[in-house]
PDB file of N, CA and C in Angstrom:
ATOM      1  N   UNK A   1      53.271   3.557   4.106  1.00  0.00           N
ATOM      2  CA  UNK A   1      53.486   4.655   5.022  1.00  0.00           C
ATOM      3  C   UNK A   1      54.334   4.166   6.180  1.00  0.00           C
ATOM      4  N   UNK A   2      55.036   4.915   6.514  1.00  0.00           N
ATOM      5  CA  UNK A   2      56.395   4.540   7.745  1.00  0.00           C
ATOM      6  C   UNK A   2      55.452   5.103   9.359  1.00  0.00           C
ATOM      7  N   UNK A   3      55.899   4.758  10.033  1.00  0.00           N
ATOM      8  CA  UNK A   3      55.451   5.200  10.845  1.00  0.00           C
ATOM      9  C   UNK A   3      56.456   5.727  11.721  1.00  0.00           C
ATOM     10  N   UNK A   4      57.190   6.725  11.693  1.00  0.00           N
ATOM     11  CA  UNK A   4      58.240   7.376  12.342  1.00  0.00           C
ATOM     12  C   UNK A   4      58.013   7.908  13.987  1.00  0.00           C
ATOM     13  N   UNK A   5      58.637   7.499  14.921  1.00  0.00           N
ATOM     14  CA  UNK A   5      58.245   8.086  15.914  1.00  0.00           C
ATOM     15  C   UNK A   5      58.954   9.297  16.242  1.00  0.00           C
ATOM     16  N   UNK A   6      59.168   9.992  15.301  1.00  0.00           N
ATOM     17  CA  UNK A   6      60.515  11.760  15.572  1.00  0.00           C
ATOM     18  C   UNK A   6      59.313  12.309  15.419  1.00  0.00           C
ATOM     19  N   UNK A   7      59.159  13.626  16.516  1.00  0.00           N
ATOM     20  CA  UNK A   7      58.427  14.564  16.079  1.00  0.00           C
ATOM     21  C   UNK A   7      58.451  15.475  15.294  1.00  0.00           C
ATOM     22  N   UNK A   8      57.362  15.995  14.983  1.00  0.00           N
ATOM     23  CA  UNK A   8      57.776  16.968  13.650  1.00  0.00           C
ATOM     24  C   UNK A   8      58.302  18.452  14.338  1.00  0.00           C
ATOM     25  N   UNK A   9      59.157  18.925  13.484  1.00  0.00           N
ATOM     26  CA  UNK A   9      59.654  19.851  13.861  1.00  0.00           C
ATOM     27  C   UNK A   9      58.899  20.997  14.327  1.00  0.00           C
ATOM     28  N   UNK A  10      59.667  22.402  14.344  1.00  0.00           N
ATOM     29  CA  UNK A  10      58.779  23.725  14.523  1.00  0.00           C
ATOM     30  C   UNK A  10      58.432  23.939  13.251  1.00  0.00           C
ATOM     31  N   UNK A  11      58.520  23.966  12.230  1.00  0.00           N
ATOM     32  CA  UNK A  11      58.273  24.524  10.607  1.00  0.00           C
ATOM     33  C   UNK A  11      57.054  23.439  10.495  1.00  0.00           C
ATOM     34  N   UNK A  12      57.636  21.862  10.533  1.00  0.00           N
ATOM     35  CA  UNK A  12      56.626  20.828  10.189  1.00  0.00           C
ATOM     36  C   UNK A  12      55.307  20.674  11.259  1.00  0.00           C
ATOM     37  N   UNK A  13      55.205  21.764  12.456  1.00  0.00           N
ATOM     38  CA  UNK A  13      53.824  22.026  13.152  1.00  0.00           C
ATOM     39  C   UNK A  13      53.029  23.023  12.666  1.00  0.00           C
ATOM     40  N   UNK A  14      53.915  23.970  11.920  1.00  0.00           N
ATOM     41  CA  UNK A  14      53.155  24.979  11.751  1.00  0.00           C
ATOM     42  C   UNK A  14      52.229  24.623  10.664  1.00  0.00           C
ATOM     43  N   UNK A  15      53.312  24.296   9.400  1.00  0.00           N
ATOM     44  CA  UNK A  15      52.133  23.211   8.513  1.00  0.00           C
ATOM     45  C   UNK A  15      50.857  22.588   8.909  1.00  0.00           C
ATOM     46  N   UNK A  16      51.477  21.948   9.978  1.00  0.00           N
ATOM     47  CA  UNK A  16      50.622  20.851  10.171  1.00  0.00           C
ATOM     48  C   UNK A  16      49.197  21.679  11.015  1.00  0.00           C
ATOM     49  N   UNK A  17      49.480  22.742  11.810  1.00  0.00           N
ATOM     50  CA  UNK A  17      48.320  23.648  11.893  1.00  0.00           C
ATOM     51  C   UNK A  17      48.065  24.114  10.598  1.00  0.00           C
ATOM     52  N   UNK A  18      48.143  24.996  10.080  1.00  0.00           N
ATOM     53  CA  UNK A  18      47.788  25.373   9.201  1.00  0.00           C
ATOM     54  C   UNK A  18      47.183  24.393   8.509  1.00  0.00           C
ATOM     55  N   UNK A  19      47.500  23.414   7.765  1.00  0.00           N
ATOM     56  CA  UNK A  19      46.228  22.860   7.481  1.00  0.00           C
ATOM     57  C   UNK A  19      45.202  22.107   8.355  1.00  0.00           C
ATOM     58  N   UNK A  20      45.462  22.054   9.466  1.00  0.00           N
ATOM     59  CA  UNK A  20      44.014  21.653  10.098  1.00  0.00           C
ATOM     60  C   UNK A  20      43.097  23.067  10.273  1.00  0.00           C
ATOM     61  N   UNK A  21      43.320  24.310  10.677  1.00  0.00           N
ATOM     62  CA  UNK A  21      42.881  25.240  10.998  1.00  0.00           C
ATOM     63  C   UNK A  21      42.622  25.563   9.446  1.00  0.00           C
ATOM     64  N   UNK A  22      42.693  25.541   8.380  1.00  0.00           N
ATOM     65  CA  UNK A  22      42.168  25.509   6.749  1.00  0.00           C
ATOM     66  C   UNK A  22      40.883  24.452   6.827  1.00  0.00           C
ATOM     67  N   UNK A  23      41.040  23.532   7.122  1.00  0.00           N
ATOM     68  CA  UNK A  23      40.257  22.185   7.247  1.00  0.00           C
ATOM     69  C   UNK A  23      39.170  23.171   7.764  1.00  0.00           C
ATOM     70  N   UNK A  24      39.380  22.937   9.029  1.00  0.00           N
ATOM     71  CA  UNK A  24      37.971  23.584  10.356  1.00  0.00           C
ATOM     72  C   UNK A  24      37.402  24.920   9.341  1.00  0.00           C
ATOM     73  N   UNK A  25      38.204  25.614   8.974  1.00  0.00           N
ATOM     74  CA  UNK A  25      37.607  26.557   8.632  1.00  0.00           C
ATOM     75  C   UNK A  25      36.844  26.541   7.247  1.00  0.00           C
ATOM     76  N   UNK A  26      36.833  25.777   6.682  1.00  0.00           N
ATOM     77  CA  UNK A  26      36.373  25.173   5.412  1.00  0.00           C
ATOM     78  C   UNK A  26      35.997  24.053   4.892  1.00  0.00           C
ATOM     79  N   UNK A  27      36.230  23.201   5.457  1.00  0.00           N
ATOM     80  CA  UNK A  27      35.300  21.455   5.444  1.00  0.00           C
ATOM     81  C   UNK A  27      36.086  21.219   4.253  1.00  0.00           C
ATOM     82  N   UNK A  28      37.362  21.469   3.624  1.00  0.00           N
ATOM     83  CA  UNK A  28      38.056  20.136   2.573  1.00  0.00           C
ATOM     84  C   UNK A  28      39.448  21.092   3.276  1.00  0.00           C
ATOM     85  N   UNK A  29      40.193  19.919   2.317  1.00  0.00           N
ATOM     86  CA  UNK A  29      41.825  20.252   2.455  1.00  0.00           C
ATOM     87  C   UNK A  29      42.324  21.012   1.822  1.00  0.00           C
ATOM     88  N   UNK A  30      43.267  21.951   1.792  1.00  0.00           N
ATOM     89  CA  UNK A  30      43.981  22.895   1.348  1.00  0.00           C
ATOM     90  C   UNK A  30      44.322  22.362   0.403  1.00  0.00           C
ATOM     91  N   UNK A  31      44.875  22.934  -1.248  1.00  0.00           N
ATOM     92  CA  UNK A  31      45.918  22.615  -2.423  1.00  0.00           C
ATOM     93  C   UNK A  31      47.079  23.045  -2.092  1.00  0.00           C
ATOM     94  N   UNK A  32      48.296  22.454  -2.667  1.00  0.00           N
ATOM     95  CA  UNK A  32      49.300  22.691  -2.602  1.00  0.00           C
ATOM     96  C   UNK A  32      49.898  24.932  -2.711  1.00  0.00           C
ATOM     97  N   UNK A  33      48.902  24.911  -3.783  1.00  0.00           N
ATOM     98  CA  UNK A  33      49.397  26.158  -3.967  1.00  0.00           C
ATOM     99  C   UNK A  33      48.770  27.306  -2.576  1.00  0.00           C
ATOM    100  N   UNK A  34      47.654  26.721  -1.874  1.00  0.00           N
ATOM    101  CA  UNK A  34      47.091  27.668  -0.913  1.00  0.00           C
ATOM    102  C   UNK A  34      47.888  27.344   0.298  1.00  0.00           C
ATOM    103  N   UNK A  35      48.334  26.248   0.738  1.00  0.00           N
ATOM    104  CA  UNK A  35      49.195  26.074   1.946  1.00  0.00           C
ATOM    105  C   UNK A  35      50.780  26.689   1.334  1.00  0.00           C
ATOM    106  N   UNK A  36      51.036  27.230  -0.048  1.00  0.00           N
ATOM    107  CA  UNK A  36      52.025  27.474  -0.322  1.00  0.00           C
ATOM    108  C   UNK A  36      52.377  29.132   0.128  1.00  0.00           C
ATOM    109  N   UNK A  37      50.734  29.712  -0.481  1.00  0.00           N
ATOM    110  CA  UNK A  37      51.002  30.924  -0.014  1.00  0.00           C
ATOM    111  C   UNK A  37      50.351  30.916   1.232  1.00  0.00           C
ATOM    112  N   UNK A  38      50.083  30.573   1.944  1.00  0.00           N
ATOM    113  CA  UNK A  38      49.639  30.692   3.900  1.00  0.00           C
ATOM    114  C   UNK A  38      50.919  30.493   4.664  1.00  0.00           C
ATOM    115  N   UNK A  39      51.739  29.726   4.126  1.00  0.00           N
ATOM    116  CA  UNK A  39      53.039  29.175   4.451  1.00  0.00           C
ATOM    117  C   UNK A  39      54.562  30.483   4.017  1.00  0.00           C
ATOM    118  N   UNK A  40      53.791  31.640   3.121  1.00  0.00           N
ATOM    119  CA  UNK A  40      54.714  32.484   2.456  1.00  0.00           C
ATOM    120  C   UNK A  40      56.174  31.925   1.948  1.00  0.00           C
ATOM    121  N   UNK A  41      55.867  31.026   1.085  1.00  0.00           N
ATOM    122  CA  UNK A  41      56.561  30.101   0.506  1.00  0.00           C
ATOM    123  C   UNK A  41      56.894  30.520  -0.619  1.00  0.00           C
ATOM    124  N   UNK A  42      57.713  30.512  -1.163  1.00  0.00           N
ATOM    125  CA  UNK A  42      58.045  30.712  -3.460  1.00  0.00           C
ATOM    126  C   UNK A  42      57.989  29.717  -4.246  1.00  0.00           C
ATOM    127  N   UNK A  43      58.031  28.493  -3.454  1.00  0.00           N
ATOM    128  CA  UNK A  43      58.228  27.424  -3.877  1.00  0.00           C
ATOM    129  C   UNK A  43      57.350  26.548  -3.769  1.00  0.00           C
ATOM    130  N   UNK A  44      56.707  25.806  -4.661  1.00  0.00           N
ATOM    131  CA  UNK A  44      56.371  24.207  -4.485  1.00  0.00           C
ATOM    132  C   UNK A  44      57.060  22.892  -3.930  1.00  0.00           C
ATOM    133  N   UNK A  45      58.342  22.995  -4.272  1.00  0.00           N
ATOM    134  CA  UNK A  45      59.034  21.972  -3.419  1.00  0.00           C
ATOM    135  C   UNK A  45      59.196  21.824  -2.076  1.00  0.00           C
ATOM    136  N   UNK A  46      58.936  23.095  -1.563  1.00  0.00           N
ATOM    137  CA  UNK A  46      59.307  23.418  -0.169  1.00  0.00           C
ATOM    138  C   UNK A  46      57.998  23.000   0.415  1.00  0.00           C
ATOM    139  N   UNK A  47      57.375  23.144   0.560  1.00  0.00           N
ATOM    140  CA  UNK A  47      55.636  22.223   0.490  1.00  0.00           C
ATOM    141  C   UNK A  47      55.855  21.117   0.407  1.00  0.00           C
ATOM    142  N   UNK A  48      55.913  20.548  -1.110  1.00  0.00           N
ATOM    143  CA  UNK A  48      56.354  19.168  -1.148  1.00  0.00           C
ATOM    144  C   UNK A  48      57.262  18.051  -0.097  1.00  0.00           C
ATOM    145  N   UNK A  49      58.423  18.907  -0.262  1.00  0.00           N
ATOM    146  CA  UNK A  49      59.281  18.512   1.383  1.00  0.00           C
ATOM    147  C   UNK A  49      58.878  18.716   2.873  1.00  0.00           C
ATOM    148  N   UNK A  50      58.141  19.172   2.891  1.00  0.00           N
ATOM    149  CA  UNK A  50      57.496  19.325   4.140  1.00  0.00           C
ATOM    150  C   UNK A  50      56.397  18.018   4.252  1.00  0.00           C
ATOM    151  N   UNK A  51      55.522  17.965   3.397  1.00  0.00           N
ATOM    152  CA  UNK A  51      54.251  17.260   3.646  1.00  0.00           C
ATOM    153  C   UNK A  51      54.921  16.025   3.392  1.00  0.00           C
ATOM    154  N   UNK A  52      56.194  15.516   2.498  1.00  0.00           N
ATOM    155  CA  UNK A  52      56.667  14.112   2.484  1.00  0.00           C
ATOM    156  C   UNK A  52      57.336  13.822   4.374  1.00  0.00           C
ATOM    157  N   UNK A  53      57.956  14.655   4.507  1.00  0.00           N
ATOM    158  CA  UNK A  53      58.144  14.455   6.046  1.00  0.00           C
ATOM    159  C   UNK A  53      57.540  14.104   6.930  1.00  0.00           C
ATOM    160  N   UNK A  54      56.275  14.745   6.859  1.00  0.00           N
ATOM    161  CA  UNK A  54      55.324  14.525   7.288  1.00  0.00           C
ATOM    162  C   UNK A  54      54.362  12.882   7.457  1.00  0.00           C
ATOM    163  N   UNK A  55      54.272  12.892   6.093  1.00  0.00           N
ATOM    164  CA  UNK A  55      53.838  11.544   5.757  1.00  0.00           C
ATOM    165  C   UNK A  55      54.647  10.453   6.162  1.00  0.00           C
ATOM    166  N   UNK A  56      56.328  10.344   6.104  1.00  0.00           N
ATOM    167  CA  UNK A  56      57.124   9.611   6.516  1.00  0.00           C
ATOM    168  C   UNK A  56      56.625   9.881   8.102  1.00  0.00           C
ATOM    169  N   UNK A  57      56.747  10.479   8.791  1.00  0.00           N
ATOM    170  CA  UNK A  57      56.648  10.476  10.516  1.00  0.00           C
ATOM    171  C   UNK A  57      54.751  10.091  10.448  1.00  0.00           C
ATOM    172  N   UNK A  58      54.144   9.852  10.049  1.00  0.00           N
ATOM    173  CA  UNK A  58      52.865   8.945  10.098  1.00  0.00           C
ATOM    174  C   UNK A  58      52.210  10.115  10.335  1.00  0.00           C
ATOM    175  N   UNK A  59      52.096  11.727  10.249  1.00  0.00           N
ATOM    176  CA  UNK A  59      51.003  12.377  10.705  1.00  0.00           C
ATOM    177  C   UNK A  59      49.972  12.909   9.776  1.00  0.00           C
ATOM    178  N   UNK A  60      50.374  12.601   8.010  1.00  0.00           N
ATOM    179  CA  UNK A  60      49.599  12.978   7.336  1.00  0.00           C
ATOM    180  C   UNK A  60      49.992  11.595   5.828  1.00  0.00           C
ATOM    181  N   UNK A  61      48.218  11.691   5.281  1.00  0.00           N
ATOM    182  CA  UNK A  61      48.692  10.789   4.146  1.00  0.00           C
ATOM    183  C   UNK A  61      48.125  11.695   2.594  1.00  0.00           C
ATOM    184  N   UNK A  62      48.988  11.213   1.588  1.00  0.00           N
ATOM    185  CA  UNK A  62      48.448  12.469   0.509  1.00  0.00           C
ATOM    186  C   UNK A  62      48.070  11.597  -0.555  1.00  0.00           C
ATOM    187  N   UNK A  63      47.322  11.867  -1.491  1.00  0.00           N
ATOM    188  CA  UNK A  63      47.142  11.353  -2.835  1.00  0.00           C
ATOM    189  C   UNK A  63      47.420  11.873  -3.860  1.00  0.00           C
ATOM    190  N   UNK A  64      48.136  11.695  -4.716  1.00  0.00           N
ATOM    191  CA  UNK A  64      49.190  12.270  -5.618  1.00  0.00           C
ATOM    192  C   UNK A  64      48.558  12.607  -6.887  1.00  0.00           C
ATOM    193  N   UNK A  65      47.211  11.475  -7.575  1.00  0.00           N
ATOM    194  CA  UNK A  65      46.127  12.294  -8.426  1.00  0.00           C
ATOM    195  C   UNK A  65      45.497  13.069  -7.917  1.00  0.00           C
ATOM    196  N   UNK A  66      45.297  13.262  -6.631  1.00  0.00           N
ATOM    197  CA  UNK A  66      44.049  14.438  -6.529  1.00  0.00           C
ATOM    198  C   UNK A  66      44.497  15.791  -6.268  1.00  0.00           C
ATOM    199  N   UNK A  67      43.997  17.126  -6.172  1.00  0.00           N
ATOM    200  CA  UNK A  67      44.715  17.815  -5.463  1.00  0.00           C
ATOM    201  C   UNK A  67      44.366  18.666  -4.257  1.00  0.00           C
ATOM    202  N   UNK A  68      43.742  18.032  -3.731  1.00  0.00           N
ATOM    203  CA  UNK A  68      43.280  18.504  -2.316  1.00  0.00           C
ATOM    204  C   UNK A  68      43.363  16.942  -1.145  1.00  0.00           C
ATOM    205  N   UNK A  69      43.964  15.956  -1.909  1.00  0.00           N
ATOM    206  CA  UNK A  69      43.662  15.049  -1.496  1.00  0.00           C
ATOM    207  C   UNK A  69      44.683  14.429  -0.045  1.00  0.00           C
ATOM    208  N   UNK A  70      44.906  15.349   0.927  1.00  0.00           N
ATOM    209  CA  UNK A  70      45.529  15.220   2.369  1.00  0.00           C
ATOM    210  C   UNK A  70      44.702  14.591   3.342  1.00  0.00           C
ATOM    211  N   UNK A  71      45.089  13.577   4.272  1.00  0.00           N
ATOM    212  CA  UNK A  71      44.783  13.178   4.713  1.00  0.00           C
ATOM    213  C   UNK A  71      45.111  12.587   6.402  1.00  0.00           C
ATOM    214  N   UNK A  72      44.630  14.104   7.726  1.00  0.00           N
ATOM    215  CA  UNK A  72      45.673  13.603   8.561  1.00  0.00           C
ATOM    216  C   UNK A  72      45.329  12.612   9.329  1.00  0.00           C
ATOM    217  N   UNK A  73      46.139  12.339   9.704  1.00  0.00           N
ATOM    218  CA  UNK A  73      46.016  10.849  10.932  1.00  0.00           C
ATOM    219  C   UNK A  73      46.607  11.314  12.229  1.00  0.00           C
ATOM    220  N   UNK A  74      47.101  12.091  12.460  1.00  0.00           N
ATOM    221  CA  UNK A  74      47.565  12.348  14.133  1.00  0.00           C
ATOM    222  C   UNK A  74      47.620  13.671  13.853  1.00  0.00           C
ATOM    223  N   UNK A  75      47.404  14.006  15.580  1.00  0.00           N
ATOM    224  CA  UNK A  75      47.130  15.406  15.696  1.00  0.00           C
ATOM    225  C   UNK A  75      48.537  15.811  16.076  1.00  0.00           C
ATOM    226  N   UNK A  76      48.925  17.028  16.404  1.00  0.00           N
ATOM    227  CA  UNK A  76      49.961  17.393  16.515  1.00  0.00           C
ATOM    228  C   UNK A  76      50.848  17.044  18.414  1.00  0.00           C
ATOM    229  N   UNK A  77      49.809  16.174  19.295  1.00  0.00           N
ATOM    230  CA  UNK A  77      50.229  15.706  20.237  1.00  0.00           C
ATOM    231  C   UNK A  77      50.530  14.431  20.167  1.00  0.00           C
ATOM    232  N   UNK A  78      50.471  13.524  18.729  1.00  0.00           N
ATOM    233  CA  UNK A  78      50.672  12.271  18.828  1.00  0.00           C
ATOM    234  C   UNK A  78      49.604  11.765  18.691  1.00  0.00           C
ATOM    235  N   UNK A  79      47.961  11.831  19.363  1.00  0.00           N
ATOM    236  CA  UNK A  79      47.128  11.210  19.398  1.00  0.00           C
ATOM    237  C   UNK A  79      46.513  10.964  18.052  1.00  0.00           C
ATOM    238  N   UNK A  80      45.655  10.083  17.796  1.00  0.00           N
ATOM    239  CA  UNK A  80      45.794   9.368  16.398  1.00  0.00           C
ATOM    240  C   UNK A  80      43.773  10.287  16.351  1.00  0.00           C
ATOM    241  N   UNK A  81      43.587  10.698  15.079  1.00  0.00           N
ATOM    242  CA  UNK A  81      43.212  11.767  14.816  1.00  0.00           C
ATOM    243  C   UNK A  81      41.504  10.595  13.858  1.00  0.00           C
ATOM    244  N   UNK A  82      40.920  10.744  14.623  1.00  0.00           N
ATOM    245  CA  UNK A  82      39.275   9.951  14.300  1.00  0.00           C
ATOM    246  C   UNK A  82      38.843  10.315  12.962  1.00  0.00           C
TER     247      UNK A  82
END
Protein backbone atom coordinates (compact mmCIF):
# COMPACT_ATOMS: atom_id res chain seq x y z
CA UNK A 1 0.00 0.00 0.00
CA UNK A 2 1.44 3.58 -1.02
CA UNK A 3 0.84 6.01 1.14
CA UNK A 4 -0.04 9.09 -0.98
CA UNK A 5 -0.29 12.35 0.62
CA UNK A 6 -2.95 14.03 -2.36
CA UNK A 7 -6.23 14.31 -1.09
CA UNK A 8 -8.97 12.59 -2.38
CA UNK A 9 -10.96 14.36 -4.56
CA UNK A 10 -14.79 15.59 -4.49
CA UNK A 11 -16.15 12.22 -6.23
CA UNK A 12 -13.34 10.15 -4.13
CA UNK A 13 -15.11 11.80 -0.64
CA UNK A 14 -18.25 11.09 -1.53
CA UNK A 15 -17.33 7.39 -1.85
CA UNK A 16 -15.48 7.53 0.83
CA UNK A 17 -18.70 8.75 2.88
CA UNK A 18 -20.79 6.67 1.54
CA UNK A 19 -19.20 3.84 2.62
CA UNK A 20 -18.56 4.80 6.06
CA UNK A 21 -22.20 6.04 6.54
CA UNK A 22 -23.17 2.16 4.94
CA UNK A 23 -20.70 0.86 7.62
CA UNK A 24 -22.46 2.91 10.71
CA UNK A 25 -25.54 2.07 9.39
CA UNK A 26 -25.05 -1.61 9.16
CA UNK A 27 -21.97 -3.04 11.01
CA UNK A 28 -20.09 -4.67 7.63
CA UNK A 29 -18.89 -3.10 4.42
CA UNK A 30 -20.71 -2.40 1.41
CA UNK A 31 -20.19 -4.87 -2.01
CA UNK A 32 -19.09 -3.53 -4.92
CA UNK A 33 -22.43 -3.73 -6.56
CA UNK A 34 -24.30 -1.71 -3.51
CA UNK A 35 -21.76 1.24 -3.42
CA UNK A 36 -22.32 0.90 -7.25
CA UNK A 37 -25.85 1.64 -7.13
CA UNK A 38 -25.67 4.35 -3.99
CA UNK A 39 -23.01 5.90 -6.14
CA UNK A 40 -25.71 5.80 -9.37
CA UNK A 41 -23.07 4.29 -11.27
CA UNK A 42 -23.55 1.69 -14.63
CA UNK A 43 -20.48 0.53 -14.15
CA UNK A 44 -18.21 -1.67 -12.10
CA UNK A 45 -15.08 -0.19 -13.21
CA UNK A 46 -15.97 3.11 -12.18
CA UNK A 47 -16.07 1.76 -8.51
CA UNK A 48 -13.17 -0.16 -9.14
CA UNK A 49 -11.24 3.12 -10.14
CA UNK A 50 -12.32 4.93 -7.49
CA UNK A 51 -11.60 2.53 -4.52
CA UNK A 52 -7.95 1.74 -6.31
CA UNK A 53 -7.35 5.54 -5.84
CA UNK A 54 -8.27 5.40 -2.90
CA UNK A 55 -6.20 2.63 -1.67
CA UNK A 56 -3.16 4.20 -3.53
CA UNK A 57 -3.68 7.66 -1.36
CA UNK A 58 -3.64 5.24 1.96
CA UNK A 59 -7.42 5.88 2.93
CA UNK A 60 -8.84 2.53 2.26
CA UNK A 61 -7.49 -1.19 1.98
CA UNK A 62 -9.54 -3.97 -0.06
CA UNK A 63 -9.34 -7.72 -0.37
CA UNK A 64 -9.78 -8.97 -3.68
CA UNK A 65 -11.19 -12.71 -2.55
CA UNK A 66 -13.71 -11.41 -0.43
CA UNK A 67 -16.49 -9.30 -1.31
CA UNK A 68 -17.28 -7.03 1.28
CA UNK A 69 -13.85 -7.09 2.25
CA UNK A 70 -12.92 -2.91 2.58
CA UNK A 71 -11.02 -1.77 4.89
CA UNK A 72 -10.67 2.04 5.97
CA UNK A 73 -7.73 3.49 7.56
CA UNK A 74 -8.22 7.32 7.50
CA UNK A 75 -11.04 9.29 7.86
CA UNK A 76 -11.79 11.76 5.42
CA UNK A 77 -9.72 14.62 7.48
CA UNK A 78 -6.53 12.68 7.29
CA UNK A 79 -6.72 11.35 10.78
CA UNK A 80 -5.82 7.69 10.85
CA UNK A 81 -9.13 5.85 11.59
CA UNK A 82 -8.89 3.21 15.06
Amino acid sequence: MQNNTFPPTKRQKEFLEMITNFYESNYYMPTYDEIREAMSLKSYSAVTDNLKALERKGFLVRDFRKPRAIKLLRNLDGTTRV
